[in-house]
Protein backbone atom coordinates (compact mmCIF):
# COMPACT_ATOMS: atom_id res chain seq x y z
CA UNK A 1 55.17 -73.41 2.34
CA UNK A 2 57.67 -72.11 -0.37
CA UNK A 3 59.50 -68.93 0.14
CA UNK A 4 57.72 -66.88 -2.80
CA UNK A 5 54.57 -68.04 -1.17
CA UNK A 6 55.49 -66.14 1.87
CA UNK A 7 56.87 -63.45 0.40
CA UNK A 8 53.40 -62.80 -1.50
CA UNK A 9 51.20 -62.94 1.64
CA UNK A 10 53.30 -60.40 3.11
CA UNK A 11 53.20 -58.11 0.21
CA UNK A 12 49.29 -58.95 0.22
CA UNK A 13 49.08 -57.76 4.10
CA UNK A 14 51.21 -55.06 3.44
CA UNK A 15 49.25 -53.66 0.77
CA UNK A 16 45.78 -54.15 2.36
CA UNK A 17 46.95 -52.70 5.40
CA UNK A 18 48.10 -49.99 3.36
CA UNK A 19 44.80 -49.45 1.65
CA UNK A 20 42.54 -50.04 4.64
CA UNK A 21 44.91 -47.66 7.15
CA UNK A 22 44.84 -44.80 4.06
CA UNK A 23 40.78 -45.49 3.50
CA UNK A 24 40.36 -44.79 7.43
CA UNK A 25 42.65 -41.92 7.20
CA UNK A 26 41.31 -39.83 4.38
CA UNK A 27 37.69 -40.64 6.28
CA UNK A 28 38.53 -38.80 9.47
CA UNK A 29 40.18 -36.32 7.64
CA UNK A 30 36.90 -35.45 5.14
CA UNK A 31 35.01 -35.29 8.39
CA UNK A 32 37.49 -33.10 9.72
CA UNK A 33 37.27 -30.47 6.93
CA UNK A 34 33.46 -30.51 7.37
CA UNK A 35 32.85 -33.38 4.38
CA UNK A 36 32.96 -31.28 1.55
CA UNK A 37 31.53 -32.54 -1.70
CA UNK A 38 34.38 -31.72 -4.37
CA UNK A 39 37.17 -33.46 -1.80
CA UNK A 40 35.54 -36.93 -1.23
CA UNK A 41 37.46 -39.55 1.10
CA UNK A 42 38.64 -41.72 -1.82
CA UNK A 43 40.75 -38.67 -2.89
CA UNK A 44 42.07 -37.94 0.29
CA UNK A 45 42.93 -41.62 0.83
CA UNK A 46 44.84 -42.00 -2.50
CA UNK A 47 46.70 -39.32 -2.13
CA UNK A 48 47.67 -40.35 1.30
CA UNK A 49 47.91 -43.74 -0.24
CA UNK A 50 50.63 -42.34 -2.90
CA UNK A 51 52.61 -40.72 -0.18
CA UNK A 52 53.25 -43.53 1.82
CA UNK A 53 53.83 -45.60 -1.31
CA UNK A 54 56.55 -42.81 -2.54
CA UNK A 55 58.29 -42.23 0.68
CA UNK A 56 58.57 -46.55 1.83
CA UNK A 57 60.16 -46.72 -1.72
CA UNK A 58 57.46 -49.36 -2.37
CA UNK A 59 56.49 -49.94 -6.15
CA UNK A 60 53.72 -49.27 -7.76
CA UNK A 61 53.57 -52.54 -9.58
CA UNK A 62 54.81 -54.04 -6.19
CA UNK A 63 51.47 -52.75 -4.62
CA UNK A 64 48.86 -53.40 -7.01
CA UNK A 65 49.90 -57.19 -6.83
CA UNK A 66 49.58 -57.19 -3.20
CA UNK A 67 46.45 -55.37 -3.43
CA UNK A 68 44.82 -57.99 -5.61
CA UNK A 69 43.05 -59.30 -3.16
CA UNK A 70 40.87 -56.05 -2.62
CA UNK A 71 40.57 -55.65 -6.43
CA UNK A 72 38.21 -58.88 -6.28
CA UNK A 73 36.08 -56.91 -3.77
CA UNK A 74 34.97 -54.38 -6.74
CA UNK A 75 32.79 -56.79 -8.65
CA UNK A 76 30.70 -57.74 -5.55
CA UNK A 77 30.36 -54.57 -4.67
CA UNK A 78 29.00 -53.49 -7.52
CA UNK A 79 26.53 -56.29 -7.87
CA UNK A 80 25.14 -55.20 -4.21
CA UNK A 81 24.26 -52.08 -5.69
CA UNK A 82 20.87 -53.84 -7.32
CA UNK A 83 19.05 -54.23 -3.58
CA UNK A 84 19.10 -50.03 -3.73
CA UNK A 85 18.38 -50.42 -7.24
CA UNK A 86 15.34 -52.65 -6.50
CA UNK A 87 13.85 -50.82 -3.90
CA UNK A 88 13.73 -47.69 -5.93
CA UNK A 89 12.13 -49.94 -9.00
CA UNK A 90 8.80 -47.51 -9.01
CA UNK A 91 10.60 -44.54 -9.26
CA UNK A 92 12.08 -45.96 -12.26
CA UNK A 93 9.60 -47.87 -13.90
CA UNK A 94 7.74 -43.82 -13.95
CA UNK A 95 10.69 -42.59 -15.78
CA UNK A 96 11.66 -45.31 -18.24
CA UNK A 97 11.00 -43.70 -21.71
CA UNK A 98 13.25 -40.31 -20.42
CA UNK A 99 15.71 -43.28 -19.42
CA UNK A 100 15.61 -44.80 -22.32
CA UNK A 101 16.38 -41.92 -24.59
CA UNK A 102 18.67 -40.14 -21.99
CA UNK A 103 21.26 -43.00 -21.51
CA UNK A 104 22.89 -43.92 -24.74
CA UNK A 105 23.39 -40.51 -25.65
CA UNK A 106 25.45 -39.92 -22.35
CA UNK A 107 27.49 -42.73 -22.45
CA UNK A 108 28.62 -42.03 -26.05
CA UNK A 109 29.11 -38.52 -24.65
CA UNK A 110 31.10 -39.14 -21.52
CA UNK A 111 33.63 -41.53 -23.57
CA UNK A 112 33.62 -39.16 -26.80
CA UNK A 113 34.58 -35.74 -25.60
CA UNK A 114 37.88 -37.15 -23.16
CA UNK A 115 39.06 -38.91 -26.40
CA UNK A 116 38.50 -36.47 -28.78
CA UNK A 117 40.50 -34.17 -26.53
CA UNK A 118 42.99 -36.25 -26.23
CA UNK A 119 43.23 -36.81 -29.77
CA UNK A 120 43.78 -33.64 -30.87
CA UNK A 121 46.50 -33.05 -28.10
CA UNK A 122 48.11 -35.85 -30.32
CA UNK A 123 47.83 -38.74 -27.83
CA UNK A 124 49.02 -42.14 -28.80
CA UNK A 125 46.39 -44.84 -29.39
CA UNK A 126 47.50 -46.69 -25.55
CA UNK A 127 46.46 -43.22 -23.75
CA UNK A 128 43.39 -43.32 -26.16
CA UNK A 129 42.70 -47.01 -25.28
CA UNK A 130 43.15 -46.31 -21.28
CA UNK A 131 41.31 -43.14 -21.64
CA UNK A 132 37.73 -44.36 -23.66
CA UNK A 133 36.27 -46.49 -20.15
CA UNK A 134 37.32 -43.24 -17.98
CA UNK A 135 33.43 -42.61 -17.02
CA UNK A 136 32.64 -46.25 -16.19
CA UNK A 137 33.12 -48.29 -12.72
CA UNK A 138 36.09 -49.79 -12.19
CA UNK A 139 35.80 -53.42 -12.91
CA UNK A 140 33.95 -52.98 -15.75
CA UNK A 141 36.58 -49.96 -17.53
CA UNK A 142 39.51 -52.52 -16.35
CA UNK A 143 38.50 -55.45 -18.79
CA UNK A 144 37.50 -52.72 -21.22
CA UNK A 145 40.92 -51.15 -21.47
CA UNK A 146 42.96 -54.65 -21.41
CA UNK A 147 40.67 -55.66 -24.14
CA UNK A 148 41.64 -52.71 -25.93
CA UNK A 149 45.46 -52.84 -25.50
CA UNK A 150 45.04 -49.63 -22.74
CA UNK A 151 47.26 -49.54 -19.43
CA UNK A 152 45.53 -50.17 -16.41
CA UNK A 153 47.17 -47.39 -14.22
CA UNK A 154 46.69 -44.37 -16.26
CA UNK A 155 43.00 -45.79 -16.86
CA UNK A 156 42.72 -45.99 -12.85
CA UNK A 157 44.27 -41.84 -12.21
CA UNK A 158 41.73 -41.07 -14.49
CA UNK A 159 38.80 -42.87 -13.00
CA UNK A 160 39.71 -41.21 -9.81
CA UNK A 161 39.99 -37.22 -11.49
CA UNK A 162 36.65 -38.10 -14.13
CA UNK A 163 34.99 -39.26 -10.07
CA UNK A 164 36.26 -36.59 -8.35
CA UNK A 165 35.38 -33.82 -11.02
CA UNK A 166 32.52 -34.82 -11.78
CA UNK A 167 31.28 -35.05 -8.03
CA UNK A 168 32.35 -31.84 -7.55
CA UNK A 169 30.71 -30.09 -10.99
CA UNK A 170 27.61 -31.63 -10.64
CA UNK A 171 27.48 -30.27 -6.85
CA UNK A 172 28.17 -27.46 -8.25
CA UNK A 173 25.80 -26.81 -11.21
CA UNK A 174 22.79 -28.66 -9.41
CA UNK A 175 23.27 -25.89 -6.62
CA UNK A 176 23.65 -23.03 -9.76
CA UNK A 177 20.47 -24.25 -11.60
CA UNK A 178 18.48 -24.98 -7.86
CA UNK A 179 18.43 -28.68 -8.83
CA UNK A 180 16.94 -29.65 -5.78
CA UNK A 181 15.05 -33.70 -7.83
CA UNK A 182 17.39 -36.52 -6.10
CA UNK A 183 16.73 -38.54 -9.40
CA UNK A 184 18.26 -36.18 -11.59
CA UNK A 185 21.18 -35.45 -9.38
CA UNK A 186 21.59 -39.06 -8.48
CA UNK A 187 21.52 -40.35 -12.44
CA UNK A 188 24.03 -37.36 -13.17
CA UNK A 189 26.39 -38.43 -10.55
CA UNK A 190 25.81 -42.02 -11.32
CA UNK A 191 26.43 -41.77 -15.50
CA UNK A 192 29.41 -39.22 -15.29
CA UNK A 193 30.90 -39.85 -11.45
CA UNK A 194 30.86 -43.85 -11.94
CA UNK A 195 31.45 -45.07 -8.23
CA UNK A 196 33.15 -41.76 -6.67
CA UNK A 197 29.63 -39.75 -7.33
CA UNK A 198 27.29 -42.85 -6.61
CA UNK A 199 29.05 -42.61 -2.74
CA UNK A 200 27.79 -38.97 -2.73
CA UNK A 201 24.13 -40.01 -4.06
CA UNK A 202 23.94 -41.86 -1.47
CA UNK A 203 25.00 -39.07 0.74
CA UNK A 204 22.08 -37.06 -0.69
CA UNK A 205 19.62 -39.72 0.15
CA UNK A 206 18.25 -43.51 -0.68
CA UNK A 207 16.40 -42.31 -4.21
CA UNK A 208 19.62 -40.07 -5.18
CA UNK A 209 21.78 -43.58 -4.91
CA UNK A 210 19.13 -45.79 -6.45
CA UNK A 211 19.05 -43.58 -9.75
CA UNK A 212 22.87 -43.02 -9.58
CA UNK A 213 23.39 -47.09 -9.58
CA UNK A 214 21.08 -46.69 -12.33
CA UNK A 215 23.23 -44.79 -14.31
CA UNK A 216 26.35 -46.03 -13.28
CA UNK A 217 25.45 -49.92 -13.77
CA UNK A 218 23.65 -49.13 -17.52
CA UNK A 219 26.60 -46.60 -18.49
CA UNK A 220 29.23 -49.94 -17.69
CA UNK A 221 26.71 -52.00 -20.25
CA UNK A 222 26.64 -50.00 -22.70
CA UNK A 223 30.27 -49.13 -22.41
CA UNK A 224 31.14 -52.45 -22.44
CA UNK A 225 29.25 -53.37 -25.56
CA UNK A 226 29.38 -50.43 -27.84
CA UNK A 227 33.50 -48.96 -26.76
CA UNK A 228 35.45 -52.48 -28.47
CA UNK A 229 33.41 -52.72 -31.58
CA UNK A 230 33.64 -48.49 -32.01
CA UNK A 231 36.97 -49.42 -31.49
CA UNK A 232 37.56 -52.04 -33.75
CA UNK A 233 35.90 -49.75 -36.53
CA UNK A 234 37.82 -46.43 -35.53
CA UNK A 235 40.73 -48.77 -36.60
CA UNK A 236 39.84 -50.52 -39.37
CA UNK A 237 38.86 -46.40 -40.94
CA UNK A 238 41.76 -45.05 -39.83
């Protein structure tokens, strides 16, 4: 076995033992601070994550090819979320016109208003490109940012905020408004929280995280076939 193999496997130890030891930590410290909704563990456990990272003097680039390994994990995991999906199916086959008509106009609505932001702040078309897939899960908004010439780490800091806000404001409103229907809080958390507020769905219960896969799984779809050809014709008019 070649040197540079060896040297790979122990960066990819390294880094998964990083990952998995800063996971475990930010869990016992949400339960700690009484698991509260707008500080989920995946927050805690980056930033823990970050600080380890910052103070070993270990680069970022350095990391995220050890950490490759766990990157293949996200597609599965994903995928897994249709045997919630399915056993939900009769909720959802009740609520398929409201679905149907709700949906696209979310998804052009979570990718719109962070880009035209942006836009007018004067952002340069790579923030732009890493910036449009913000609201989608993770392996899905990755290929959609390479694809349109984005950079991979800013897209991933701002899956984590758009998760971690969104978890929090729907929390929030749903408690303002006395949204007490599972469905509705679930597909809310699900279209705008992508994986960060499908965890909490399924914190609020099994139909919560059936209609929050919902959203999250058609919100990547349509994501991932409307965002490169707006793209391509955002270009081509400008």
């Amino acid at each position: 076995m070649s040197l540079a193999v060896v040297d790979h496997l122990d960066t990819s130890m390294l880094a998964i033992a990083l990952s998995i030891g800063a996971y475990l930590a930010g869990m016992a410290l949400f339960r700690r601070l009484g698991s509260p909704g707008w500080c989920p563990p995946v927050l805690l456990a980056s930033l823990l994550l970050a600080a380890t990272l910052k103070a070993a003097g270990i680069a970022y680039v350095d990391y995220r090819q050890g950490a490759q390994w766990l990157m293949l994990l996200l597609g599965p995991a994903t995928v897994a979320l249709a045997v919630p999906l399915y056993q939900q199916m009769h909720h959802i086959r009740a609520l398929w016109r409201p679905l149907l008509v709700c949906l696209p106009v979310s998804t052009v609505l979570a990718a719109c208003y962070a880009l035209l932001i942006a836009w007018a702040l004067g952002a340069p078309p790579e923030l732009l490109a890493s910036l449009a897939p913000k609201s989608v899960t993770a392996p899905i908004a990755m290929g959609i940012t390479e694809r349109l010439g984005g950079s991979v780490p800013i897209l991933m800091g701002g899956l984590l905020i758009t998760g971690v806000a969104a978890t929090a404001c729907v929390s929030l409103f749903g408690r303002l408004l006395k949204i007490t229907d599972q469905r509705l809080l679930g597909l809310a958390l699900g279209i705008n929280g992508h994986a960060i507020g499908t965890v909490r769905a399924f914190e609020l219960g099994p139909t919560a995280g059936a209609f929050a896969s919902l959203g999250m799984t058609l919100t990547g779809v349509l994501t991932a076939l409307m965002m490169p050809l707006a793209w391509r014709l955002a270009g081509m008019l400008g």
